[in-house]
Protein backbone atom coordinates (compact mmCIF):
# COMPACT_ATOMS: atom_id res chain seq x y z
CA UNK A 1 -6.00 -48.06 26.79
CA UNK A 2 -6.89 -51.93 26.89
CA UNK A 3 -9.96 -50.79 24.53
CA UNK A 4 -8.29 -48.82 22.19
CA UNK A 5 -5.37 -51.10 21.19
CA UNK A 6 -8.18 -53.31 20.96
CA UNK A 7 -9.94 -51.49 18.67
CA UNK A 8 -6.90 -50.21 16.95
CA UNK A 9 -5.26 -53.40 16.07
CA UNK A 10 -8.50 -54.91 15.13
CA UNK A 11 -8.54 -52.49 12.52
CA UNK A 12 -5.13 -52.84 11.42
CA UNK A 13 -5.06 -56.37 10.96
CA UNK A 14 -7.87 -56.54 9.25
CA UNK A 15 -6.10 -53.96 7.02
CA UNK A 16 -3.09 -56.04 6.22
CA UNK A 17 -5.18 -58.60 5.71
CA UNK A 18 -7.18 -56.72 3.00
CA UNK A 19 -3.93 -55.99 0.94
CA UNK A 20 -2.55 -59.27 1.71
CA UNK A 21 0.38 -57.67 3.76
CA UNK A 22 3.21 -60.52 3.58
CA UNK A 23 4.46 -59.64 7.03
CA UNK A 24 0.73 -59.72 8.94
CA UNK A 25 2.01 -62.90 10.81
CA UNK A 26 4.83 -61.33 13.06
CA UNK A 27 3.32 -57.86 12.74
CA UNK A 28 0.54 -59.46 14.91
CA UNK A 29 2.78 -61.47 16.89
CA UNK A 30 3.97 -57.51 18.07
CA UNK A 31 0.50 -56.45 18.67
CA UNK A 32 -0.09 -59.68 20.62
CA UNK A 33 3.06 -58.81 22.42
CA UNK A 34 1.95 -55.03 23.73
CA UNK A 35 -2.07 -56.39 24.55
CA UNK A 36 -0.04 -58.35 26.92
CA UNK A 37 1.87 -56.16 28.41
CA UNK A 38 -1.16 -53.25 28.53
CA UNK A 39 -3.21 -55.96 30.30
CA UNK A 40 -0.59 -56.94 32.83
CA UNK A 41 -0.19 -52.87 33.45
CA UNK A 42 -4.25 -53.23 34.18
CA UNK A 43 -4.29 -56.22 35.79
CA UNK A 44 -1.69 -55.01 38.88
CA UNK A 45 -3.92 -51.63 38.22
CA UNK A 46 -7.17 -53.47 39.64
CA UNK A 47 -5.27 -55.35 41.97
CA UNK A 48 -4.24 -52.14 43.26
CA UNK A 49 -0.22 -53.24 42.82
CA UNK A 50 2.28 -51.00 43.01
CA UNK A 51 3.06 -49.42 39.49
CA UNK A 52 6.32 -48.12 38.37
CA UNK A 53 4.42 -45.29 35.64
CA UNK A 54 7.96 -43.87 34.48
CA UNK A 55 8.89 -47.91 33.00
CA UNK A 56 5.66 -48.05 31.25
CA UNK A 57 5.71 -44.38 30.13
CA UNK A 58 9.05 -45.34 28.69
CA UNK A 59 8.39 -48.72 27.33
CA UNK A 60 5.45 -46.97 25.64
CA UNK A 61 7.33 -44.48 24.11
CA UNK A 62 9.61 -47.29 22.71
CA UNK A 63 7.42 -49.20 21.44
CA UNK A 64 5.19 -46.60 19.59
CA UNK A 65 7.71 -44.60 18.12
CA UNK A 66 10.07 -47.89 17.34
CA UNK A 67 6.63 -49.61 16.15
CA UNK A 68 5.04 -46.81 13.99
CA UNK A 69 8.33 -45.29 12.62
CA UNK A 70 9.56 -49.01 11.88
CA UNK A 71 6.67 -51.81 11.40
CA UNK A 72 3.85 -49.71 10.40
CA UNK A 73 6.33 -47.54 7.73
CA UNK A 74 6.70 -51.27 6.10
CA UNK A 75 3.00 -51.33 5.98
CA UNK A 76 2.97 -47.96 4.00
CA UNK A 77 6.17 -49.07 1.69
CA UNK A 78 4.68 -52.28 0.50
CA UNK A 79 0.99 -50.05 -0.28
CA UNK A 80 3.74 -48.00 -2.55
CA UNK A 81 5.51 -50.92 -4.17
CA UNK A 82 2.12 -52.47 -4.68
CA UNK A 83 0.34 -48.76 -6.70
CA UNK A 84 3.87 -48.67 -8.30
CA UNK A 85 3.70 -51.63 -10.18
């Protein structure tokens, strides 16, 4: 997971940056957020530390679905405003 929201948010970012998203600043203040959190989650993983996986199943949830449906829809809205005009 570490490697693909790696990966993934690279790619985003450099994205918004491309189209010269107005909101990339606290868009990657989120992303920097969640790394965080997935490398804490890996971090007590390697230290073999007890794990509670139905709080991160349901912060993940949260996040994605609160994330994509909400942050990432503004992404798609401003592409729209931007062809519309």
């Amino acid at each position: 997971m570490t490697g693909y929201v790696k990966i993934h948010f690279t790619f985003e970012e450099d994205f918004m940056g491309s189209i010269k998203y107005p909101d990339l600043s606290p868009h990657h203040k989120m992303h920097t957020d969640f790394r965080e959190y997935v490398q804490k989650i890996h971090e007590k993983d390697l230290l073999h530390d007890k794990i509670n996986s139905g709080e991160i199943i349901s912060y993940l949830k949260d996040w994605l679905k609160n994330h994509i449906l909400s942050e990432d829809k503004k992404i798609a809205e401003f592409i729209l405003l931007r062809s519309n005009s």
